[in-house]
C-alpha atoms as a PDB file:
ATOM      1  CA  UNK A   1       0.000   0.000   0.000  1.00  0.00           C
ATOM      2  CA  UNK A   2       1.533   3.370  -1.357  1.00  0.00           C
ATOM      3  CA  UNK A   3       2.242   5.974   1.276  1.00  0.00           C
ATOM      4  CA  UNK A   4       3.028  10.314   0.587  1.00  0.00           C
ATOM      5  CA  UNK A   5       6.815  10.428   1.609  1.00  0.00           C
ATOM      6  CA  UNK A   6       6.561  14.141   0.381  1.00  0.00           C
ATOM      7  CA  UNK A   7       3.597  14.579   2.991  1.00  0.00           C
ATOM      8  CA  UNK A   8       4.043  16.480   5.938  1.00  0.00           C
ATOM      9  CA  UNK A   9       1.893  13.829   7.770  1.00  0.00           C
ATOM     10  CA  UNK A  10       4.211  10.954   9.339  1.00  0.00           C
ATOM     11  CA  UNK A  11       4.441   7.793   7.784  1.00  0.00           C
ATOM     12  CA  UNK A  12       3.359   5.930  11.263  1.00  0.00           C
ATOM     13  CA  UNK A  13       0.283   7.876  11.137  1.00  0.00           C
ATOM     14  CA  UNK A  14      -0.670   6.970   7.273  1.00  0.00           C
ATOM     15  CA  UNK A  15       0.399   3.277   8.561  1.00  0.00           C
ATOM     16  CA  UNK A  16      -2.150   4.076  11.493  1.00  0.00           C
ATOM     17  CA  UNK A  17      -4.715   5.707   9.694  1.00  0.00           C
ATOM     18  CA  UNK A  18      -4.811   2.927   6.973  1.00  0.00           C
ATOM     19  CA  UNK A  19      -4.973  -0.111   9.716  1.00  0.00           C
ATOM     20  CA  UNK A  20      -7.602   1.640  11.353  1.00  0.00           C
ATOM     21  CA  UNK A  21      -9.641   2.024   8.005  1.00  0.00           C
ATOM     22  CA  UNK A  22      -9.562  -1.679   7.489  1.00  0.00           C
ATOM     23  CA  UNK A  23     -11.205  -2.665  11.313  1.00  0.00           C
ATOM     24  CA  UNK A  24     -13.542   0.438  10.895  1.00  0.00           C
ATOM     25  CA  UNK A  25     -14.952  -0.641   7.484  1.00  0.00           C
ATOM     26  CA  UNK A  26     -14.893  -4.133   8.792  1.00  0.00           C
ATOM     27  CA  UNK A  27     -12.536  -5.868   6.540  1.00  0.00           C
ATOM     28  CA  UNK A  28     -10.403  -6.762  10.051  1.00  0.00           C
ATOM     29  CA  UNK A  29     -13.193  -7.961  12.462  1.00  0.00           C
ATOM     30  CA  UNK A  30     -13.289  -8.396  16.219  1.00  0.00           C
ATOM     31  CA  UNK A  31     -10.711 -11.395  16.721  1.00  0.00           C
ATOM     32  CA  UNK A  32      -9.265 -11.435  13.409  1.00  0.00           C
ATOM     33  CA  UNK A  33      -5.127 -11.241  13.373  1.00  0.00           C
ATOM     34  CA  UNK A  34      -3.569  -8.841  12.016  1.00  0.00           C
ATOM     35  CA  UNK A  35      -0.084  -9.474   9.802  1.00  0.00           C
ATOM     36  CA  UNK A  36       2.649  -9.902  11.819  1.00  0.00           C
ATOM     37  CA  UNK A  37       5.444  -6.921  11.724  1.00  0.00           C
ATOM     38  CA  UNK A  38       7.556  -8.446   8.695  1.00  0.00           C
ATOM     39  CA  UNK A  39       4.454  -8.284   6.908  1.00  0.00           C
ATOM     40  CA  UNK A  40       3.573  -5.168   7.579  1.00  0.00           C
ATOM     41  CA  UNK A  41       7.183  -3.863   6.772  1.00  0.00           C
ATOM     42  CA  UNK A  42       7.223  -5.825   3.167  1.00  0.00           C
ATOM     43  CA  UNK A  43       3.369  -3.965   2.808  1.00  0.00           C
ATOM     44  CA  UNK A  44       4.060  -0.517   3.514  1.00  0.00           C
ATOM     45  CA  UNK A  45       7.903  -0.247   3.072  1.00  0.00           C
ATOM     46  CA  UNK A  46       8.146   1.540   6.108  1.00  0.00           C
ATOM     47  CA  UNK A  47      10.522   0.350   9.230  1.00  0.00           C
ATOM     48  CA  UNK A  48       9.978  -1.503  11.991  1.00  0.00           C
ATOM     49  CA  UNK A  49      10.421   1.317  14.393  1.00  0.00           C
ATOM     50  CA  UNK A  50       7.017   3.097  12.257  1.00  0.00           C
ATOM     51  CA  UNK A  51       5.267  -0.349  12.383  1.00  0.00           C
ATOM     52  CA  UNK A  52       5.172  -0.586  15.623  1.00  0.00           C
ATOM     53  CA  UNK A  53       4.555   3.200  16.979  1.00  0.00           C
ATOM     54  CA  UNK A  54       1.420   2.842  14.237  1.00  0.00           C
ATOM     55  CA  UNK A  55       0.376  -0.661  16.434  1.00  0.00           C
ATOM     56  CA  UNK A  56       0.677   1.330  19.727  1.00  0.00           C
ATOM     57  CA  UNK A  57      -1.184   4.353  18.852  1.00  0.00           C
ATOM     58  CA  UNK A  58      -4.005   1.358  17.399  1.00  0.00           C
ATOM     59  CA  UNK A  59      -3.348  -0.127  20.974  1.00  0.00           C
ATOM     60  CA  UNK A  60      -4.326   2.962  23.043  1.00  0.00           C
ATOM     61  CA  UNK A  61      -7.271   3.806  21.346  1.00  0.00           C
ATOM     62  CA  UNK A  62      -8.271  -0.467  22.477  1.00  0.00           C
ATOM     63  CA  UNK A  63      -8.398  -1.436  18.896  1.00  0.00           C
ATOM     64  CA  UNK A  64      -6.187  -3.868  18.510  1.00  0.00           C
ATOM     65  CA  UNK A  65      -4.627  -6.431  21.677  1.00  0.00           C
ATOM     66  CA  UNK A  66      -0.954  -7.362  21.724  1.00  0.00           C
ATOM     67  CA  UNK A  67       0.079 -10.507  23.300  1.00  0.00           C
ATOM     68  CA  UNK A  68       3.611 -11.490  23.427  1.00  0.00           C
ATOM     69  CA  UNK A  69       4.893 -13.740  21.362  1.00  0.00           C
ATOM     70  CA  UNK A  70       2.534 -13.649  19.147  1.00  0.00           C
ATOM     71  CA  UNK A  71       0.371 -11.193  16.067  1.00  0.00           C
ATOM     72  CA  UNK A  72      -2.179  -8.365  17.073  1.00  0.00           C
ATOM     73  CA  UNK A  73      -5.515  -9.391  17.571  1.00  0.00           C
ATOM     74  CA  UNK A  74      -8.467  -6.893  16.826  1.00  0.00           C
ATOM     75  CA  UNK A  75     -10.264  -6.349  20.155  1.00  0.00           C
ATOM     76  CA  UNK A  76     -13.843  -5.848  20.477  1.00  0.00           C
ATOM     77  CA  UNK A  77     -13.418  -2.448  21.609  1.00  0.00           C
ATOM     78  CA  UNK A  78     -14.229  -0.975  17.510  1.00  0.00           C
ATOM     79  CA  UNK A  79     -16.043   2.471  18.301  1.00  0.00           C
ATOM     80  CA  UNK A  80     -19.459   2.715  16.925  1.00  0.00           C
ATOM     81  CA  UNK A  81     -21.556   5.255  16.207  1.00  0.00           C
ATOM     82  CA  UNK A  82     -23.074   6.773  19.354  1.00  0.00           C
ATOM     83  CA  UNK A  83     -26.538   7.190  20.280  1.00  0.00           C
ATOM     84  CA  UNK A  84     -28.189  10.511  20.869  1.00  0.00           C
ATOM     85  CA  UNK A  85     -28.380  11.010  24.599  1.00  0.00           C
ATOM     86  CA  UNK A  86     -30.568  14.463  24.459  1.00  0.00           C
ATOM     87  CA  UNK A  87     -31.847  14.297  27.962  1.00  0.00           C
ATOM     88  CA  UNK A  88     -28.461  14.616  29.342  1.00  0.00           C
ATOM     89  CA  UNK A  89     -27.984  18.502  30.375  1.00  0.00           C
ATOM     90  CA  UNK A  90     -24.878  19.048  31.777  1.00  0.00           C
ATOM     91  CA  UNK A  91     -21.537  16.458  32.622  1.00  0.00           C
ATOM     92  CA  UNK A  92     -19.189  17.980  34.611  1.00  0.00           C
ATOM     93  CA  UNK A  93     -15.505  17.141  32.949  1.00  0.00           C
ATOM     94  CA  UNK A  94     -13.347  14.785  35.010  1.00  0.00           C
ATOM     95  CA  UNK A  95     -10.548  17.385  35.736  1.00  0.00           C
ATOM     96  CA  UNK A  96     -13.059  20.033  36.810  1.00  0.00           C
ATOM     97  CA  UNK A  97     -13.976  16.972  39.383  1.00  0.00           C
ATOM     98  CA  UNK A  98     -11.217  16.316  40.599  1.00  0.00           C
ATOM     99  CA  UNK A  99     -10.527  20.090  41.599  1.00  0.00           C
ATOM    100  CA  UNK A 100     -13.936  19.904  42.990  1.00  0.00           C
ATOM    101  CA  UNK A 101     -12.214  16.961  45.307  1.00  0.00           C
ATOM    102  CA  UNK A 102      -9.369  19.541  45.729  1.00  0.00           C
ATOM    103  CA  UNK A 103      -7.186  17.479  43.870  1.00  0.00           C
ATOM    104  CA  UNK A 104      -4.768  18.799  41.260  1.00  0.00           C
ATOM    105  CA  UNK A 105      -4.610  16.863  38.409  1.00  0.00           C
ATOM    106  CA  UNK A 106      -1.671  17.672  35.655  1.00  0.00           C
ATOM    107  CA  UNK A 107      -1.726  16.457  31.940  1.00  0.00           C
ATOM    108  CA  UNK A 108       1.054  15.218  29.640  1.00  0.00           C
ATOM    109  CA  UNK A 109       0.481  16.432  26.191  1.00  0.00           C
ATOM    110  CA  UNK A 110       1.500  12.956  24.262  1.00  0.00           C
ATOM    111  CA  UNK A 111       0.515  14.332  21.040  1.00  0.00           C
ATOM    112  CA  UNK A 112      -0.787  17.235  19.234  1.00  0.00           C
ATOM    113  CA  UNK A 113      -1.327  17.152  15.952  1.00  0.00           C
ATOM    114  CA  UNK A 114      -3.133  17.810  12.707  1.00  0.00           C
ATOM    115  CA  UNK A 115      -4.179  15.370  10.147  1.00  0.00           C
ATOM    116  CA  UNK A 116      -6.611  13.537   7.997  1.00  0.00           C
ATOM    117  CA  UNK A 117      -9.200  11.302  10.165  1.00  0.00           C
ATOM    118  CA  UNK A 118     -10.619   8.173   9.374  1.00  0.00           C
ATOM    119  CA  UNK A 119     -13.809   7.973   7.619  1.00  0.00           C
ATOM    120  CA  UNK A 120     -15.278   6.880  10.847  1.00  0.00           C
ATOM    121  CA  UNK A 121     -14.643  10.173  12.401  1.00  0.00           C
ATOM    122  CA  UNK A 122     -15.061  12.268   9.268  1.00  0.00           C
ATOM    123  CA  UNK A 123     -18.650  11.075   9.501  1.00  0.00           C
ATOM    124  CA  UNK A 124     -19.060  12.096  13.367  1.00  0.00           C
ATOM    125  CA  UNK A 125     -17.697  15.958  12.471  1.00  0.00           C
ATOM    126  CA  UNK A 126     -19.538  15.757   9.342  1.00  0.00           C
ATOM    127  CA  UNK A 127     -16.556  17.001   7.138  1.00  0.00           C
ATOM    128  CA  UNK A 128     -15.062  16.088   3.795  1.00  0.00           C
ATOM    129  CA  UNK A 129     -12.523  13.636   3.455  1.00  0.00           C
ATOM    130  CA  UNK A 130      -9.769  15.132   3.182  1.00  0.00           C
ATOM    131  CA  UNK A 131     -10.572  17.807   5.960  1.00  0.00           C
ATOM    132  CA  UNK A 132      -7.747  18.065   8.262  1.00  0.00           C
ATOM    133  CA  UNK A 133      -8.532  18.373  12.382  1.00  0.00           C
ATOM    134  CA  UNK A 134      -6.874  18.363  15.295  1.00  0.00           C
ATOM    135  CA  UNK A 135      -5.852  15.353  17.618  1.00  0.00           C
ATOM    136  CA  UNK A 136      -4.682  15.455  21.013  1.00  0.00           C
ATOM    137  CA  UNK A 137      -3.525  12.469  23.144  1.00  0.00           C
ATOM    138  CA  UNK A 138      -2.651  13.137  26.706  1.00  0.00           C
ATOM    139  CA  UNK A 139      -1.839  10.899  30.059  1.00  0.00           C
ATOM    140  CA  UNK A 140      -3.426  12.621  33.212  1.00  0.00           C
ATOM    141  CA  UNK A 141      -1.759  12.327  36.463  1.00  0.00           C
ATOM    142  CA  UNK A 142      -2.849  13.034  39.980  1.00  0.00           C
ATOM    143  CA  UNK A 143       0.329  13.102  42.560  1.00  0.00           C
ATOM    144  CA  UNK A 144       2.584  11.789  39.594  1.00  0.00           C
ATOM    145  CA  UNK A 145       0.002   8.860  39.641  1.00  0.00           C
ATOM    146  CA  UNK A 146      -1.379   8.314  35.950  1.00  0.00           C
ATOM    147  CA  UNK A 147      -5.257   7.771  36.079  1.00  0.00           C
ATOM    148  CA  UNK A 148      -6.560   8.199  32.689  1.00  0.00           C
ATOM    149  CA  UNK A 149      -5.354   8.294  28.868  1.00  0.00           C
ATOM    150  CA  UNK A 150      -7.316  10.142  26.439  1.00  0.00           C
ATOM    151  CA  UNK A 151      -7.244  11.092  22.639  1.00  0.00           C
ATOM    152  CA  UNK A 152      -9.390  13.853  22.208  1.00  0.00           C
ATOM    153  CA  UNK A 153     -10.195  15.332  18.233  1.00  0.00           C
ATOM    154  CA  UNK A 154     -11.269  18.738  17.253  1.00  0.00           C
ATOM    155  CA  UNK A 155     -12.608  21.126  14.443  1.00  0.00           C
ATOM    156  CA  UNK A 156      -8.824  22.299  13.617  1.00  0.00           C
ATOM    157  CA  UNK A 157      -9.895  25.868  14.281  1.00  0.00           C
ATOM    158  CA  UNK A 158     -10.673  24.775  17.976  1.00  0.00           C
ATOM    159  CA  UNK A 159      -7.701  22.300  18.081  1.00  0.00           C
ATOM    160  CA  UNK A 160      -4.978  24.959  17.131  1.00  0.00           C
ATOM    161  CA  UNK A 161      -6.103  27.451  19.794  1.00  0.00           C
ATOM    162  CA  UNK A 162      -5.225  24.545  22.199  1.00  0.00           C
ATOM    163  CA  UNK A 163      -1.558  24.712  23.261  1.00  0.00           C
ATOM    164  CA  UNK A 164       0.660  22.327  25.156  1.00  0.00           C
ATOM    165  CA  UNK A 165       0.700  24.587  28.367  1.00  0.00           C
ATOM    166  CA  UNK A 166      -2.736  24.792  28.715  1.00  0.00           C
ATOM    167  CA  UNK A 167      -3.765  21.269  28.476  1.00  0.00           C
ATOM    168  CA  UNK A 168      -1.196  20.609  30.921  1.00  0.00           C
ATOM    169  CA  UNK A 169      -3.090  22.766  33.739  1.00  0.00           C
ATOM    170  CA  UNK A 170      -6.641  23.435  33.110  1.00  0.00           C
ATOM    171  CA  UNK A 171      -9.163  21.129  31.637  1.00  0.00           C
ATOM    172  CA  UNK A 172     -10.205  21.578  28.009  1.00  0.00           C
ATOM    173  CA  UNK A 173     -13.978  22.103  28.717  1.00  0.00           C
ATOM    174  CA  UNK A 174     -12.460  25.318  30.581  1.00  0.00           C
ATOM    175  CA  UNK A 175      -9.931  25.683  27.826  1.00  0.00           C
ATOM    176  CA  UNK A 176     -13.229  25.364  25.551  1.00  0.00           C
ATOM    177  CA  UNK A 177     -15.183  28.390  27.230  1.00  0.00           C
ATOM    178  CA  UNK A 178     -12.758  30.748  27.292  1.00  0.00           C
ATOM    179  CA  UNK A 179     -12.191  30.609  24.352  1.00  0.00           C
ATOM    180  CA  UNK A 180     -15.921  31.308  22.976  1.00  0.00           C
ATOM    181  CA  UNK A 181     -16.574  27.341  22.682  1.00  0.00           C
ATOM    182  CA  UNK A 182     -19.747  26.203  24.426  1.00  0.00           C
ATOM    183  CA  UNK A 183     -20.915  22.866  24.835  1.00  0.00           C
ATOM    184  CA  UNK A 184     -24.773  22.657  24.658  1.00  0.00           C
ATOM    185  CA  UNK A 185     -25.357  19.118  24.169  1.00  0.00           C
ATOM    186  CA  UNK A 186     -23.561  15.802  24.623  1.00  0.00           C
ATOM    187  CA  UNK A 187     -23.579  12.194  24.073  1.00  0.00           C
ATOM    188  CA  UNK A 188     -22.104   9.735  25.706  1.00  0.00           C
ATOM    189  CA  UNK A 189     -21.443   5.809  26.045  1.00  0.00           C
ATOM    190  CA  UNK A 190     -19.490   4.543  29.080  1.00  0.00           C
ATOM    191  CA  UNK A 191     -18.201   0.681  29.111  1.00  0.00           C
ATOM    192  CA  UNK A 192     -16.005  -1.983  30.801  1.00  0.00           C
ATOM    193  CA  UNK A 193     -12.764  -2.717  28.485  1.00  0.00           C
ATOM    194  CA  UNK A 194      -9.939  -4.594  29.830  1.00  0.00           C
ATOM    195  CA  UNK A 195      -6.607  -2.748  29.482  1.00  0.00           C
ATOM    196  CA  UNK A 196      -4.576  -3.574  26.515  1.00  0.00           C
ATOM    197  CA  UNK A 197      -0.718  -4.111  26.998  1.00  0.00           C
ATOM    198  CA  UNK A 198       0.214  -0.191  25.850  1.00  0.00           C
ATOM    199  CA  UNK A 199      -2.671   1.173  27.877  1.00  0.00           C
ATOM    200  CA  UNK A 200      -1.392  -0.946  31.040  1.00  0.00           C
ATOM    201  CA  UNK A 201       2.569   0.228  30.161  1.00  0.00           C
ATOM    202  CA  UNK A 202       1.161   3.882  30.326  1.00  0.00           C
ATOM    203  CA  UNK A 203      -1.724   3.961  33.380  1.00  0.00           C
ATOM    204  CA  UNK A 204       0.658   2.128  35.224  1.00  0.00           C
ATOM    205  CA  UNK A 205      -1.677  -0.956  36.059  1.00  0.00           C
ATOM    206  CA  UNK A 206      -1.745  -4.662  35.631  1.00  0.00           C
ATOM    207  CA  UNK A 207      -2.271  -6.079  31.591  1.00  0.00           C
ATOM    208  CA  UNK A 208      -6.164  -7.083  31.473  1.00  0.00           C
ATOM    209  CA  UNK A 209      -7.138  -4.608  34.357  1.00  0.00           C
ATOM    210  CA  UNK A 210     -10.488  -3.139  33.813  1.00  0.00           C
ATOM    211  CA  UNK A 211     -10.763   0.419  32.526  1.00  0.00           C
ATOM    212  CA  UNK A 212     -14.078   2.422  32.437  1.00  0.00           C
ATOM    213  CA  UNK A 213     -14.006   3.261  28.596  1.00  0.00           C
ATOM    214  CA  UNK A 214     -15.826   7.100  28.355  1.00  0.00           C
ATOM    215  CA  UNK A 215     -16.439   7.806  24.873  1.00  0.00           C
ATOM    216  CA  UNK A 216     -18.108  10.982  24.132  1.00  0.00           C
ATOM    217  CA  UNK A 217     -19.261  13.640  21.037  1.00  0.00           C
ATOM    218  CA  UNK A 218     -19.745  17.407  22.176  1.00  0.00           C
ATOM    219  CA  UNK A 219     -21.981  19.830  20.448  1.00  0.00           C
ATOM    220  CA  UNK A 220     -22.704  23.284  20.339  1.00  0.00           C
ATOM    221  CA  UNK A 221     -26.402  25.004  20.485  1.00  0.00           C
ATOM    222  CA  UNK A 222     -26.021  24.628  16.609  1.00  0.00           C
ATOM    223  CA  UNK A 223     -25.520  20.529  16.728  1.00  0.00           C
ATOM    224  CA  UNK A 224     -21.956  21.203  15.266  1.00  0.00           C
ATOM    225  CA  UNK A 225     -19.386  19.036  17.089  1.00  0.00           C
ATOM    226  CA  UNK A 226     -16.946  20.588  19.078  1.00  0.00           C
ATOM    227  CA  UNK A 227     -15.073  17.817  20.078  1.00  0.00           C
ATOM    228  CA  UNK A 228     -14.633  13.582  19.994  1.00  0.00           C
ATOM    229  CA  UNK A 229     -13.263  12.264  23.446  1.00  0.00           C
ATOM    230  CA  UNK A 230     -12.448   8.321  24.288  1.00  0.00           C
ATOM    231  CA  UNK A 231     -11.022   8.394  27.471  1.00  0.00           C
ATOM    232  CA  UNK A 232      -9.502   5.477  29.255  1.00  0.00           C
ATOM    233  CA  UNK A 233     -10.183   5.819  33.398  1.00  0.00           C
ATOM    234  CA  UNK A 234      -8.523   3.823  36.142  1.00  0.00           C
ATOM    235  CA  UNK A 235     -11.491   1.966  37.829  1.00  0.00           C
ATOM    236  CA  UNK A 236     -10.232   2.297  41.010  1.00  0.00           C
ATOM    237  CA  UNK A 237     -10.309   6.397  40.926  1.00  0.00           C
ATOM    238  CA  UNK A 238     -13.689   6.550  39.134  1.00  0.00           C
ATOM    239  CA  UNK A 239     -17.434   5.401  39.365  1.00  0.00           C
ATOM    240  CA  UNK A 240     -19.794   7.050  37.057  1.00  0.00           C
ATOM    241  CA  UNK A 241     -22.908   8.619  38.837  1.00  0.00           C
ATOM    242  CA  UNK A 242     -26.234   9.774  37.205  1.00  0.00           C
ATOM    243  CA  UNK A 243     -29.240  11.825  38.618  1.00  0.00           C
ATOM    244  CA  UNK A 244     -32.886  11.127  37.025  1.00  0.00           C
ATOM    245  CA  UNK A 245     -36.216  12.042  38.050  1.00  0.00           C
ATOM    246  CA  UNK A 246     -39.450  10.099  37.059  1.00  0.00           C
ATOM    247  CA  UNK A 247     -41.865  11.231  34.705  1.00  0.00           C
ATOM    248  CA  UNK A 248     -45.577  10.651  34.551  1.00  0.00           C
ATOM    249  CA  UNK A 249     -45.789   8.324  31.597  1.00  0.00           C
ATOM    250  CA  UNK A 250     -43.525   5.783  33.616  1.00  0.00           C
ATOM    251  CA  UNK A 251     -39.856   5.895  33.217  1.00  0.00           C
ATOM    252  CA  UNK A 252     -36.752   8.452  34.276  1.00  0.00           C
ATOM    253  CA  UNK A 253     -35.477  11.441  32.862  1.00  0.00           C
ATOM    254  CA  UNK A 254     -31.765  11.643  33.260  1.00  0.00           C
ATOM    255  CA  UNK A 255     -31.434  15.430  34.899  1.00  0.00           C
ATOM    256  CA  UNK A 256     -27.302  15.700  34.982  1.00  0.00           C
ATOM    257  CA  UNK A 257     -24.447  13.201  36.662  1.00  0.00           C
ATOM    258  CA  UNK A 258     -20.639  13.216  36.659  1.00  0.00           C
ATOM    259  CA  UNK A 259     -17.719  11.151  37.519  1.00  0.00           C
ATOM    260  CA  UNK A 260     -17.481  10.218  41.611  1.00  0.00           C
ATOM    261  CA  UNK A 261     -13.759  10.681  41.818  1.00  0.00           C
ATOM    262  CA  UNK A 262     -11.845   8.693  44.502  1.00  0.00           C
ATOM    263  CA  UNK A 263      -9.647  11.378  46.660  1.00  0.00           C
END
């Protein structure tokens, strides 16, 4: 499969991006095996040292499982298409509470860069194809303690205003207000997912560990998405909480809820 050496994007995220084409579209399924790394080196005529940095970025986002010894296995982690959740008001962000605990939780920027997304998320922002946005990956620490990875993707307009310092300190829904970004509507799916070896390496936890997977699609009074978040949390810091309130034809209307952090 050709790859752009002339493009400014790196060749271990064309590797990435064209990997996680093939389990999005469903030509790699949940348990299939991917080519081994000498494979993948003879395909793309890349090194081993991009091969592999492509497999971990697949890793942390839980698509793919790597077990020693032997190929990547697609997990059945594959992100799908969320479902509208328009009762939901108002989730506080997980930094804003864990200030609330008066903790004070500090962010590694991993990554922070532009490119081309998937089809997959193309579809959520509702952009051409070959619309560039922004993607941010960062490790979250309370006390030097890592407690949650996260890749987070924005409009690029948004995602350029966002610098390194910033989403080292203060939490990007704050980040997001300030700067004139409002979020009026979200959706959101929350799951068990056992830790995959490169999610384990960075949270600091045992391989298999269970994670509480928080995947989530911001809007704006206008339905326009501000933001894509899939958020790895330790399970031992965090318990989601919701509030609801019954209504007369039978049933509960979900009123608000957040994240009950452990201090």
């Amino acid at each position: 499969m050709d790859l752009d050496n002339k493009s400014p994007v790196t060749l271990y995220y064309q590797v990435e991006l064209q990997i996680r084409r093939l389990i999005e579209n469903g030509y790699f399924k949940s348990g299939d095996v991917l080519p081994g790394e000498r494979e993948l080196i003879d395909t793309y005529n890349v090194s081993r040292i991009t091969i592999r940095k492509a497999l971990e970025r697949l890793e942390e986002d839980g698509l793919i499982i790597k077990k020693r010894g032997t190929r990547s296995v697609v997990s059945d982690q594959i992100p799908k298409r969320l479902a509208k959740a328009s009762t939901i008001e108002d989730f506080r962000g997980i930094e804003d509470e864990l200030r609330q605990k008066g903790l004070c939780p500090k962010a590694s920027v991993l990554e922070h860069i532009s490119l081309i997304p998937s089809e997959a998320i193309s579809e959520i922002f509702q952009t051409g194809t070959n619309t560039e946005i922004t993607r941010i990956r960062r490790l979250c620490k309370v006390d030097d303690e890592p407690i949650w990875l996260e890749s987070r993707y924005f409009p690029q307009q948004l995602g350029e205003k966002l610098n390194a310092e910033s989403l080292e300190n203060q939490s990007v829904l704050s980040l997001m207000f300030h700067l004139g970004y409002k979020v009026d509507d979200v959706e959101i799916r929350l799951e068990a997912v056992s830790a995959t070896s490169q999610q384990a390496k960075l949270l600091k936890v045992p391989l298999n560990t269970t994670l509480l997977l928080h995947q989530s699609i911001a809007y704006d009074k206008s339905q326009r998405v501000l933001h894509l978040t899939r958020a790895y949390l330790r399970s031992d810091y965090y318990k989601f909480i919701i509030y609801a309130k019954p209504h007369k034809g039978g049933g509960l209307d979900i009123i608000g809820g957040g994240y009950l952090v452990k201090k």
